[in-house]
Protein backbone atom coordinates (compact mmCIF):
# COMPACT_ATOMS: atom_id res chain seq x y z
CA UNK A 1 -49.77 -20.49 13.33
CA UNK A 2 -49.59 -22.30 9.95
CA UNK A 3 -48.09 -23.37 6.87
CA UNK A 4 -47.93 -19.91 4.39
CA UNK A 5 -47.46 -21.28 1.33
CA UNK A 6 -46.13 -24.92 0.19
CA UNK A 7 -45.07 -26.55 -2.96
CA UNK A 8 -44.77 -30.26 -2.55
CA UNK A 9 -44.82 -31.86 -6.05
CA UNK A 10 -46.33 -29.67 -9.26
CA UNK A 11 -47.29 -26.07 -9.86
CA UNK A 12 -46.03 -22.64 -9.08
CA UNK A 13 -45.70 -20.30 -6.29
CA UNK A 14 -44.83 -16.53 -7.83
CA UNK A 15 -44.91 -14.08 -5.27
CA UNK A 16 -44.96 -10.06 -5.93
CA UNK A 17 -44.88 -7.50 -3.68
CA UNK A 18 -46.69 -9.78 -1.01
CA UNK A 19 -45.92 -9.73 2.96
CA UNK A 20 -45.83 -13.01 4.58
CA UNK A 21 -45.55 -13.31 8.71
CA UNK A 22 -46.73 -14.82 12.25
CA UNK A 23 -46.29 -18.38 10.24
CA UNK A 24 -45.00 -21.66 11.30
CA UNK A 25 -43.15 -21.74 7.87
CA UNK A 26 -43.24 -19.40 5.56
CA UNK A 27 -42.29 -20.95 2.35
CA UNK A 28 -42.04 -24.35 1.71
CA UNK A 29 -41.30 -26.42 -1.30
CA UNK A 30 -39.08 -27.04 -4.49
CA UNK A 31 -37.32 -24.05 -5.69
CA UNK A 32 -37.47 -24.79 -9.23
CA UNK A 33 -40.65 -23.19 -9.30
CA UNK A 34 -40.89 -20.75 -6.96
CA UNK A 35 -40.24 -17.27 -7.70
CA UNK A 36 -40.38 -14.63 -4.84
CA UNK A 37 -39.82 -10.51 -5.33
CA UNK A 38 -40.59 -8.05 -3.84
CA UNK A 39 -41.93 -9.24 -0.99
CA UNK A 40 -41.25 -9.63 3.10
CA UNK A 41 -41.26 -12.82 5.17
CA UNK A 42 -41.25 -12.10 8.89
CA UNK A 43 -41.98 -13.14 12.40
CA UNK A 44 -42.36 -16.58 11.40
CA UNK A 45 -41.00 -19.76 13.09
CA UNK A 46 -39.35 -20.64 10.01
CA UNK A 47 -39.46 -18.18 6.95
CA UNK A 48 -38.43 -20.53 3.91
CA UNK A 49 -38.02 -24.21 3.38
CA UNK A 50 -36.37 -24.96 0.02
CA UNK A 51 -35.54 -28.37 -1.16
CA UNK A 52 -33.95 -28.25 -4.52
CA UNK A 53 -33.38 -25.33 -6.62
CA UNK A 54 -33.39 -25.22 -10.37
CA UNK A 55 -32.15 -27.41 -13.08
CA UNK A 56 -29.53 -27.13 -14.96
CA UNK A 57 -31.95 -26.35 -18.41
CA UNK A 58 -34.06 -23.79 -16.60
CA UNK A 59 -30.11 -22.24 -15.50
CA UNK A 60 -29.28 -21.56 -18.65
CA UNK A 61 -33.06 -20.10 -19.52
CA UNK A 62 -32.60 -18.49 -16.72
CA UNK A 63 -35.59 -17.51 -15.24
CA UNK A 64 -34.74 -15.34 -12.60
CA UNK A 65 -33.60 -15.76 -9.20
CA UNK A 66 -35.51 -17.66 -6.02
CA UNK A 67 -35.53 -14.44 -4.17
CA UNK A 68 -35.13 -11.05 -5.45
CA UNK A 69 -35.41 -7.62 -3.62
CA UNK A 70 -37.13 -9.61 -0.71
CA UNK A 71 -36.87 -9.01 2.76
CA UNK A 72 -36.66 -12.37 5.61
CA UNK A 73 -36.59 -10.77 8.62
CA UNK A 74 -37.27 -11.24 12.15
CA UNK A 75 -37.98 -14.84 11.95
CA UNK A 76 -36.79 -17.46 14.22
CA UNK A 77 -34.63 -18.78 11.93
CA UNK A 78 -34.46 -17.20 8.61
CA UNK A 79 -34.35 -19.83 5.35
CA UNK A 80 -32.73 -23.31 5.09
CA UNK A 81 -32.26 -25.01 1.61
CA UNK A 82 -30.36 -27.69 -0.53
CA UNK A 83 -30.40 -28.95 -3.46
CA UNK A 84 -31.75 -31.93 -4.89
CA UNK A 85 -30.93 -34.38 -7.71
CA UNK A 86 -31.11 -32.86 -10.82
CA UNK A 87 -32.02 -29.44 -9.62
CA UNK A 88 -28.90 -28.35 -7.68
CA UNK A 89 -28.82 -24.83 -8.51
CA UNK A 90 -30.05 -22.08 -5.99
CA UNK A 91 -30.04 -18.25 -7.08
CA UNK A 92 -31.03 -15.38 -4.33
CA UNK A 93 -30.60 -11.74 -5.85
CA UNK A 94 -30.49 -8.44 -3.41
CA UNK A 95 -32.23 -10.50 -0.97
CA UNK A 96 -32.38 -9.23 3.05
CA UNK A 97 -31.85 -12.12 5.83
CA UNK A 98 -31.86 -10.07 8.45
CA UNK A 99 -32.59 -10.00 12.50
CA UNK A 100 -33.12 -14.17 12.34
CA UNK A 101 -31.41 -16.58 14.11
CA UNK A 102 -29.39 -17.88 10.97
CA UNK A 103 -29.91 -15.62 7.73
CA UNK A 104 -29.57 -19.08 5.96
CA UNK A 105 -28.78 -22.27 6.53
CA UNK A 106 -27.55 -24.69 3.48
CA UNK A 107 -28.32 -28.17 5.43
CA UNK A 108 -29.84 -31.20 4.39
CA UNK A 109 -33.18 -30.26 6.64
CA UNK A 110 -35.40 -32.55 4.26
CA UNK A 111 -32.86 -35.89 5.05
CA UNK A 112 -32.03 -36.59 1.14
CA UNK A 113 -29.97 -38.88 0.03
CA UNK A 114 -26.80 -36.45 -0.22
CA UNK A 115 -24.19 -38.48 -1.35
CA UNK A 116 -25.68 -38.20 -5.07
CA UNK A 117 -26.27 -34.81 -4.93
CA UNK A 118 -23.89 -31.66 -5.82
CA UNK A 119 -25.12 -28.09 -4.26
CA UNK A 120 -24.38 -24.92 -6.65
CA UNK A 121 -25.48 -21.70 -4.87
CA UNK A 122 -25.18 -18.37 -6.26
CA UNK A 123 -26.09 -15.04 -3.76
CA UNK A 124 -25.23 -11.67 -5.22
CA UNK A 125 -25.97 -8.65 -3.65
CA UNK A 126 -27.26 -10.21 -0.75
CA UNK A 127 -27.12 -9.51 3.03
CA UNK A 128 -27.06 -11.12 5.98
CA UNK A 129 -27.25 -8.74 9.31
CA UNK A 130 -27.92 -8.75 12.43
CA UNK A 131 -28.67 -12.43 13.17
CA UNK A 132 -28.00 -13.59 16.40
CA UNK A 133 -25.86 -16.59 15.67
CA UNK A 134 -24.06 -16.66 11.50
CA UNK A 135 -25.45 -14.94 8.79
CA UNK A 136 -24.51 -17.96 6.70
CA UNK A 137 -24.05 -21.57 7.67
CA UNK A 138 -22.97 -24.16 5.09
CA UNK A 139 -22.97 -28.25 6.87
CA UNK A 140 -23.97 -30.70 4.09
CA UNK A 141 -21.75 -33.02 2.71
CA UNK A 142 -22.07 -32.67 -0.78
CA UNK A 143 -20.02 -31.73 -3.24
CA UNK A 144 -20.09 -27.68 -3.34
CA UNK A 145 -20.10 -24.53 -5.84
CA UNK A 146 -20.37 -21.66 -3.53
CA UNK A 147 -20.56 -17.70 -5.58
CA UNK A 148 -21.04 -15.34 -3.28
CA UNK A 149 -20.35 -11.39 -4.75
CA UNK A 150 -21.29 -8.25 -3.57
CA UNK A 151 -23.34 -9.12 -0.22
CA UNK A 152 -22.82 -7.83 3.09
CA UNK A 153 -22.37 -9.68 6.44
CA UNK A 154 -22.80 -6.69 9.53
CA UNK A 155 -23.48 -6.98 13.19
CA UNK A 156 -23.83 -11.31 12.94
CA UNK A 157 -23.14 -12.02 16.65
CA UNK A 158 -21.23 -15.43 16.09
CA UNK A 159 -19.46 -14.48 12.41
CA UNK A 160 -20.68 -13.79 8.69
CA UNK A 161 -20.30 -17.34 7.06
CA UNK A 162 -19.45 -20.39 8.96
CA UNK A 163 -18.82 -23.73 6.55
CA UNK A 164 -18.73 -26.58 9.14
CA UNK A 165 -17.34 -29.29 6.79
CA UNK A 166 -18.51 -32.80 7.31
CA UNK A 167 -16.10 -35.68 7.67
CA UNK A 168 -16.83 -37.48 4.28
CA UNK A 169 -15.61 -34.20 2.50
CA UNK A 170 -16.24 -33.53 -1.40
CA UNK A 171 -14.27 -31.43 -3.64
CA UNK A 172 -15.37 -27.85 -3.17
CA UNK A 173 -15.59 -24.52 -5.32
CA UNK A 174 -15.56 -21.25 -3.18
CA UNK A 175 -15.27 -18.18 -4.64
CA UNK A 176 -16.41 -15.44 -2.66
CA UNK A 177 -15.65 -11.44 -3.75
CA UNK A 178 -16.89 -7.81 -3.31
CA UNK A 179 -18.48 -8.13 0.19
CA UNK A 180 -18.55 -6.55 3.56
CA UNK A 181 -17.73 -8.26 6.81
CA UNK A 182 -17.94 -5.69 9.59
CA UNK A 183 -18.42 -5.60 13.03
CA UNK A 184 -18.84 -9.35 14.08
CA UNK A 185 -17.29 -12.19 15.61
CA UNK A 186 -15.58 -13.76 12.69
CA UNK A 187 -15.81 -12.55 9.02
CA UNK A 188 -15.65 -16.44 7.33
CA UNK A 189 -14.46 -19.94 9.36
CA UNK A 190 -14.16 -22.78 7.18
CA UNK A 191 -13.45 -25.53 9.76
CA UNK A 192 -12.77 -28.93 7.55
CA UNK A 193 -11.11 -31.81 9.30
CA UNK A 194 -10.74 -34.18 6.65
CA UNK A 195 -10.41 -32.41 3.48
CA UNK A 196 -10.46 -33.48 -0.25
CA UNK A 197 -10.10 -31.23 -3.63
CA UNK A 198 -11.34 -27.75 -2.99
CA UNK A 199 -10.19 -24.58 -4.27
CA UNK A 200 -10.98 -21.20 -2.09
CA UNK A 201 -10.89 -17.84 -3.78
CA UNK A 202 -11.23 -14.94 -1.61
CA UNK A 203 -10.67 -11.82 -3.51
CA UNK A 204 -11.68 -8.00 -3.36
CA UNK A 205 -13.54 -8.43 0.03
CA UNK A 206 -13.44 -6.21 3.17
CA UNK A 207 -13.03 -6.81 6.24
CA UNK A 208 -13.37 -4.43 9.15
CA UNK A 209 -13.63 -4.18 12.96
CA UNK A 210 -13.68 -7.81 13.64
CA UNK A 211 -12.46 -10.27 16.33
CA UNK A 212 -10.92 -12.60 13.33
CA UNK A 213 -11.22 -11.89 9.61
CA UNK A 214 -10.39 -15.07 8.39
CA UNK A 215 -10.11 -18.59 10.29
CA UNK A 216 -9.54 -21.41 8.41
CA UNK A 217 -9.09 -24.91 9.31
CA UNK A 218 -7.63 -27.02 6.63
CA UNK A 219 -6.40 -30.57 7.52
CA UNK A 220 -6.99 -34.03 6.14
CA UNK A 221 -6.40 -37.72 7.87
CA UNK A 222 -3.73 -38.96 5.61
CA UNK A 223 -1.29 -36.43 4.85
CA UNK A 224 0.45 -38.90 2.62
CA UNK A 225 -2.13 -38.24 0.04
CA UNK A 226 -1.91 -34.64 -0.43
CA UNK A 227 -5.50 -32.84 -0.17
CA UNK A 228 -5.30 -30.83 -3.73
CA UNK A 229 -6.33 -27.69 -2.13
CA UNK A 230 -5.63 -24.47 -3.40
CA UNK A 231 -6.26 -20.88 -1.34
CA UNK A 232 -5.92 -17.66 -2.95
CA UNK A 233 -6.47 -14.60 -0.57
CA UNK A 234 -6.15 -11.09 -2.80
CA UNK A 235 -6.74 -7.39 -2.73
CA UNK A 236 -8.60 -7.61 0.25
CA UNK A 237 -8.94 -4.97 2.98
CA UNK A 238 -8.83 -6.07 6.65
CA UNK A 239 -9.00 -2.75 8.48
CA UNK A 240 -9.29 -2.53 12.50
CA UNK A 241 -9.47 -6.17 13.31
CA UNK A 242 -7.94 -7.94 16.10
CA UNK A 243 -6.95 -11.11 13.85
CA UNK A 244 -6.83 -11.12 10.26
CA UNK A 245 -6.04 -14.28 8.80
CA UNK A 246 -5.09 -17.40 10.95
CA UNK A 247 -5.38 -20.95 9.02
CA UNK A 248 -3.84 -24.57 10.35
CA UNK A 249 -3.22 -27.07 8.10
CA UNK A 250 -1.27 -29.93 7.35
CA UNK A 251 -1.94 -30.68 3.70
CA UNK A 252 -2.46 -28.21 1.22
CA UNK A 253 -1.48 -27.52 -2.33
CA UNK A 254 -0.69 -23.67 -2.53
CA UNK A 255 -1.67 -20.85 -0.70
CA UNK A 256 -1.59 -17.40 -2.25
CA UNK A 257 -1.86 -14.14 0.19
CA UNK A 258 -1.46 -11.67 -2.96
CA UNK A 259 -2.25 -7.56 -2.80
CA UNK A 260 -3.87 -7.63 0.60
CA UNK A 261 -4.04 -4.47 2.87
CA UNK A 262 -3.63 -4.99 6.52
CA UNK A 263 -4.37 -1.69 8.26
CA UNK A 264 -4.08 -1.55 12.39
CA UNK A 265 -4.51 -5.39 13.06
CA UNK A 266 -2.16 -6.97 15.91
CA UNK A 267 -1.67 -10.25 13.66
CA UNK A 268 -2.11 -10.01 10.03
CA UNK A 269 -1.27 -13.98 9.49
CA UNK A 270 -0.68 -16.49 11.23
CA UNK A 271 -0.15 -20.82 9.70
CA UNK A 272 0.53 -23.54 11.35
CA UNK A 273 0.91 -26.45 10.10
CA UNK A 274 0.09 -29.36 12.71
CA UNK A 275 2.39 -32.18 11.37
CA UNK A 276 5.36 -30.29 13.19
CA UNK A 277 7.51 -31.02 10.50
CA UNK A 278 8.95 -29.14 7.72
CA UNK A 279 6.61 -30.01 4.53
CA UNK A 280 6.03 -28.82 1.09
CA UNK A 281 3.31 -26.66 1.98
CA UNK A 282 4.49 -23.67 -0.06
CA UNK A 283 3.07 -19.64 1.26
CA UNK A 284 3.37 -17.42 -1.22
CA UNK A 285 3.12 -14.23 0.56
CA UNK A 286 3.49 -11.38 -1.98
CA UNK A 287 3.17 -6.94 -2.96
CA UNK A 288 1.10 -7.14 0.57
CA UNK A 289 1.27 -3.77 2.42
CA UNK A 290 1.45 -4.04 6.47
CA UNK A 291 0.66 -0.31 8.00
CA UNK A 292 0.17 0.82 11.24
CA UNK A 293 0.13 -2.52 12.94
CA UNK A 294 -0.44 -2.48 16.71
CA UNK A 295 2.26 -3.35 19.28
CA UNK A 296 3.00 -6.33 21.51
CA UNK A 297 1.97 -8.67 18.77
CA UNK A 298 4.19 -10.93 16.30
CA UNK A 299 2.73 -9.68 12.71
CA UNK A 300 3.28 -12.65 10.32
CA UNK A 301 4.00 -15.74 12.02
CA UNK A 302 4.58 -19.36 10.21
CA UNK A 303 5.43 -22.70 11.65
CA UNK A 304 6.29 -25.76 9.73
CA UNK A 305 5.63 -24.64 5.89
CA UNK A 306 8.10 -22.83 3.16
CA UNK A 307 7.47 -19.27 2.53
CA UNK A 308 8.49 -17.21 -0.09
CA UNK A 309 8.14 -13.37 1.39
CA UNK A 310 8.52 -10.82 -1.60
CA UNK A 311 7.73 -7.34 -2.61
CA UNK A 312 5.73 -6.40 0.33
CA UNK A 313 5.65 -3.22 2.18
CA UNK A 314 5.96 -2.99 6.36
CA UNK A 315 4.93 0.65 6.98
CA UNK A 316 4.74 2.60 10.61
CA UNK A 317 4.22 -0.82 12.26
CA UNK A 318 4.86 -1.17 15.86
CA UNK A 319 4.70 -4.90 16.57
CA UNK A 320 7.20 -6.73 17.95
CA UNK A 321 7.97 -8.89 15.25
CA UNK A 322 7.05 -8.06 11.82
CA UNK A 323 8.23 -11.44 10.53
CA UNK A 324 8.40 -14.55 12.79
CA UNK A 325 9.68 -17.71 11.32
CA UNK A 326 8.99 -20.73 13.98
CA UNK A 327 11.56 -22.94 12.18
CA UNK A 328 12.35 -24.53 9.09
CA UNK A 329 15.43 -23.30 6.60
CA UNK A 330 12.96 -23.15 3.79
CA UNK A 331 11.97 -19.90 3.44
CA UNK A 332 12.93 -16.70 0.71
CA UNK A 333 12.62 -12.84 2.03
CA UNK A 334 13.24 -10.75 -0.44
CA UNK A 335 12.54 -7.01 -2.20
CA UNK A 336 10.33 -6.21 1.12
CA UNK A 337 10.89 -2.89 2.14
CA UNK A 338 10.68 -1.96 6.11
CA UNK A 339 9.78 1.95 6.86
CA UNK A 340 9.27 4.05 9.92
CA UNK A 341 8.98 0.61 12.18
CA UNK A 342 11.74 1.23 14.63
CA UNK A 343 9.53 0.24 17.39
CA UNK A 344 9.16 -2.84 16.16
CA UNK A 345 11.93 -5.36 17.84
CA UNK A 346 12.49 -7.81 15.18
CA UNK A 347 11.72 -7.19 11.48
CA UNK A 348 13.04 -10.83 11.46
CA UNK A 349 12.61 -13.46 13.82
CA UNK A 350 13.68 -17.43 13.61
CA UNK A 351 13.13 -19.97 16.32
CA UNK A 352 15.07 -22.70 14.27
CA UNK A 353 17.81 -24.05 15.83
CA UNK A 354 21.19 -23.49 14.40
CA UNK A 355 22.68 -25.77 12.13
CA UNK A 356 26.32 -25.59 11.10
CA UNK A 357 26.40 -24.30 6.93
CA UNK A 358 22.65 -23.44 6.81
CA UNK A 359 21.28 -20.00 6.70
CA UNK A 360 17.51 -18.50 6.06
CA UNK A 361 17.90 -16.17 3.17
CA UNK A 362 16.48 -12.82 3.79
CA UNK A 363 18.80 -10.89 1.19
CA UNK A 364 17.96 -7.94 -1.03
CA UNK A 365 15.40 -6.07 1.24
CA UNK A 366 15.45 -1.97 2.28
CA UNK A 367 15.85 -2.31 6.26
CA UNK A 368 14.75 1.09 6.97
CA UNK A 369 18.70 1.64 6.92
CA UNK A 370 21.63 2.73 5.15
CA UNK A 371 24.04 1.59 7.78
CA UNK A 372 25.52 -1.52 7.41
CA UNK A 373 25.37 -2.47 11.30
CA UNK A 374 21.78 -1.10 12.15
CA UNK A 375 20.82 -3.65 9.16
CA UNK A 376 21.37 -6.76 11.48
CA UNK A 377 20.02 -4.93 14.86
CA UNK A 378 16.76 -5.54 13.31
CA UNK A 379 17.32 -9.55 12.13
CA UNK A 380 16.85 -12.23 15.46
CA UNK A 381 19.00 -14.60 15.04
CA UNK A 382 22.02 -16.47 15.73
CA UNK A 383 23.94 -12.90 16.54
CA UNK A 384 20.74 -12.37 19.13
CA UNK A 385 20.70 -16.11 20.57
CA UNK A 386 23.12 -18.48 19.50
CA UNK A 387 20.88 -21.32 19.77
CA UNK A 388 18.92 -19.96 16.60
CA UNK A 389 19.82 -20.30 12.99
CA UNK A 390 21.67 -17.70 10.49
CA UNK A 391 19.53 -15.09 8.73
CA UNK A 392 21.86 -14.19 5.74
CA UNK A 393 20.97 -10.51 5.07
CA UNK A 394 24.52 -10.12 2.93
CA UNK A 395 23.01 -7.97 0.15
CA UNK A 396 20.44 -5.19 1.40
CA UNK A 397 19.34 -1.74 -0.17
CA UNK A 398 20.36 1.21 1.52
CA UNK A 399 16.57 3.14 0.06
CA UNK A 400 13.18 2.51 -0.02
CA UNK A 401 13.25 3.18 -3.61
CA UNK A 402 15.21 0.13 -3.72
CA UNK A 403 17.98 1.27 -6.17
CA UNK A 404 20.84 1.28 -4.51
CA UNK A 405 22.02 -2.06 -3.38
CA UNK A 406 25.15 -2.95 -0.84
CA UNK A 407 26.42 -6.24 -1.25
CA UNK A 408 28.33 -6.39 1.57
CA UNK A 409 29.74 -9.58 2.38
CA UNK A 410 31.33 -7.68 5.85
CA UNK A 411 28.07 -7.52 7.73
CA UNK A 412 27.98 -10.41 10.23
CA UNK A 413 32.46 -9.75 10.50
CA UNK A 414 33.59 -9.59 13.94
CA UNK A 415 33.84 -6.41 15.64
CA UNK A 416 34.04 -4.76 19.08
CA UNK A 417 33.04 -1.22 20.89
CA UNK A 418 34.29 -0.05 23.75
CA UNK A 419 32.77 2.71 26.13
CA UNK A 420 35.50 5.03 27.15
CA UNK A 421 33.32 5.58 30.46
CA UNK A 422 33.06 1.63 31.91
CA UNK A 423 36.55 0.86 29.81
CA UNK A 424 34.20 -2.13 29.06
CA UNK A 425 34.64 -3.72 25.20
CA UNK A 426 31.64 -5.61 23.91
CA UNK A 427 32.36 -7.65 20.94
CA UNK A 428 30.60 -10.43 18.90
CA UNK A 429 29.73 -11.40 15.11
CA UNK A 430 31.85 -14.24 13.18
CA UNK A 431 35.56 -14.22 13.41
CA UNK A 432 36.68 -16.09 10.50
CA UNK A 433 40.67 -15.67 10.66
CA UNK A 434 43.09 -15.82 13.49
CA UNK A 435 42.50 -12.24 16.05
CA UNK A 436 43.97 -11.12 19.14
CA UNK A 437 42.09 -8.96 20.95
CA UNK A 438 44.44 -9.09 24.53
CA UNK A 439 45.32 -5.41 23.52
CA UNK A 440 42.18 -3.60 23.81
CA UNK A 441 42.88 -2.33 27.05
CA UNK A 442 39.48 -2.80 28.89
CA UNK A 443 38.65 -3.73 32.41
CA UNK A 444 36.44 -6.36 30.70
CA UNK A 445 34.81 -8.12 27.42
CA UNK A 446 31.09 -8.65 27.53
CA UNK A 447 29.36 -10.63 24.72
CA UNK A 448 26.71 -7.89 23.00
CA UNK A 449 25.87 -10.32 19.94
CA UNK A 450 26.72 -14.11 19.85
CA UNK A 451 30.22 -15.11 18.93
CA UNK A 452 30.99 -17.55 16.54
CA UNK A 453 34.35 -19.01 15.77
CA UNK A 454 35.18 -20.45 12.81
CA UNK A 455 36.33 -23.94 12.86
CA UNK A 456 40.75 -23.63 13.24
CA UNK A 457 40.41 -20.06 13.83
CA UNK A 458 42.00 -18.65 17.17
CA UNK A 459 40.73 -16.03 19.29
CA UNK A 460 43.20 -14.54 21.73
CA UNK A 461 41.53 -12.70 24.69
């Protein structure tokens, strides 16, 4: 086997409708002249070796792409590239990496000096299927511009795109929209342990029949200095997976989860932040639609950040918690409406522990109820275990069109039932003024809801 074609300091390599295989490279050399189309690279060792891309004159000339319309199959391992000073640009257009080991690798293979360099690559319309390990793998520490729009990521065994984020993190630039992740392991993992500035958009993608859609790993060493990152997640699809989004942090700017459809998932998110401590990590969760979500599983779950929770829509869901705050006061549910999920447990859940004159606000939502006592059967809280904090649901609307609201300040009042059967009363709520409740005339009082008692109030059994 052999060397195909290499570019090691001048000249040219343009490459038309030409079929390249059974090499131990393929391609090798500088990208900023080397232009392939219409060709196929296969059953080589290694089908491209890029070092560089273009500069940032012959960008704006722009010249064309690396690769266009050409097909790196069944290779070994498929192409692995980086940029170079001065020439930090890499374009592929409606390029195949397919049936490889890695469809490509961004790692410094040629051992430049990367702490001078930036990396700006740019794939659209590209895919990566069928490898047997990622069809993308970003590990070089360099500062990064990643574009990736319209491709395709099917049938990767491991996951679609994997950035493995070095220690000595640069700022990063993600944006990646329009593309497929289907049938695979993960969809994208961006593992980062000590992160700087970087900025994630992930917008307009889908996401279907996956183990996890989206698993991100976002932490930095010295949470004191707040990593400036900022992760917007919209009007995405995530249809059939097992997992959709799961991230833990513990320093992060903002975090946006806008216009997203989650469609038969068992968790749609789940955040943790590792610092176990409430933070001003701020979720803006928001006009999200939930439907058909699968039982036994806790749908949204969020642990040591602030969430606001607002406009989004919880339809036919089944799992046992649709909502599941791990603690923290901090959070805002509001104008979400909850419809045809009555197997679901808890549309609410809080594991906080109660503290006296603090309440989670989950006001001004449609509870898939007009009655003013089914409204709370649905919220687990301090009525369910008295351990747990307050979720004030005082004002709720009694349609899904939301336009009838009941302010009803009677909803957590004390109150009793008996059954005329057992001549057994069970009773619970607040009491907040002086009752006596020695008259019922049962055999017995059993606690259905916790029982609190305001502070000089008296209860007379």
């Amino acid at each position: 086997m052999y060397v195909c074609c290499s570019r090691l300091c001048t000249g040219n390599i343009t490459l038309r409708h030409t079929t390249v295989r059974q090499a131990v490279v393929g391609i090798q050399g500088n990208g900023s002249n080397i232009h392939i189309s219409n060709s196929e690279i296969y059953s080589c060792v290694q089908g491209l070796l890029l070092s560089g891309g273009v500069s940032k004159v012959q960008r704006e000339s722009y010249l064309g792409p690396i690769l266009s319309k050409t097909k790196v199959m069944h290779n070994e391992k498929g192409a692995r590239v980086h940029a170079i000073v001065g020439q930090e640009f890499i374009f592929f257009d409606a390029t195949y990496f397919d049936f490889n080991s890695y469809g490509v690798e961004v790692v410094n293979w040629a051992g430049i000096n990367d702490g001078i360099v930036s990396s700006s690559l740019h794939f659209t319309n590209v895919f990566m299927s069928n490898n047997t390990n990622y069809g993308l793998v970003i590990n070089i520490d360099t500062p990064l511009v990643i574009d990736i729009r319209g491709s395709t990521f099917i049938g990767n065994r491991r996951g679609g795109i994997y950035f493995f984020i070095p220690w000595r993190h640069k700022a990063h630039e993600i944006s990646i929209t329009d593309t497929i992740f289907e049938d695979t392991n993960t969809g994208i993992r961006y593992d980062c342990h000590e992160c700087n500035t970087s900025n994630m958009t992930i917008v307009g993608n889908k996401f279907d029949k996956l183990n996890c859609a989206l698993y991100i790993i976002f932490l930095t060493r010295f949470t004191a200095q707040l990593a400036r990152g900022n992760i917007t997640i919209a009007n995405n699809a995530y249809t059939g997976n097992e997992r959709d989004i799961v991230m833990t942090v513990n320093s992060l700017h903002e975090l946006h989860i806008v216009r997203n459809l989650f469609y038969g998932t068992q968790e749609a998110i789940a955040i943790k932040n590792t610092t176990s401590t409430d933070t001003n990590i701020p979720i803006m969760i928001f006009e999200n639609s939930f439907v058909n979500l699968v039982r036994g599983f806790t749908a949204v779950s969020l642990s040591f950040v602030k969430t606001i929770i607002s406009m989004n829509r919880f339809y036919n869901c089944s799992s046992t918690t649709l909502v599941g705050l791990q603690n923290g006061f901090d959070h805002l549910i509001a104008n979400n409406t909850f419809v045809n999920s009555t197997e679901s447990i808890c549309y609410v859940q809080t594991k906080q522990s109660y503290t006296k004159g603090k309440a989670i606000s989950a006001s001004f939502n449609y509870w898939d109820t007009s009655d003013i006592f089914a409204v709370k059967s649905k919220v687990c809280d301090f009525f369910v275990d008295s351990s747990k904090a307050v979720i004030d649901v005082t004002g709720f609307y009694e349609d899904s069109s939301m336009t009838k609201l009941n302010f009803s300040e009677t909803i957590d009042l004390f109150r009793s039932a008996i059954n005329p059967t057992t001549h057994v009363a069970y009773i619970g709520e607040i009491v907040d003024g002086d009752k006596d409740i020695s008259n019922l005339g049962v055999s017995r009082l059993i606690l259905n809801r916790s029982l609190l008692i305001k502070e000089g109030v008296t209860l007379r059994f």
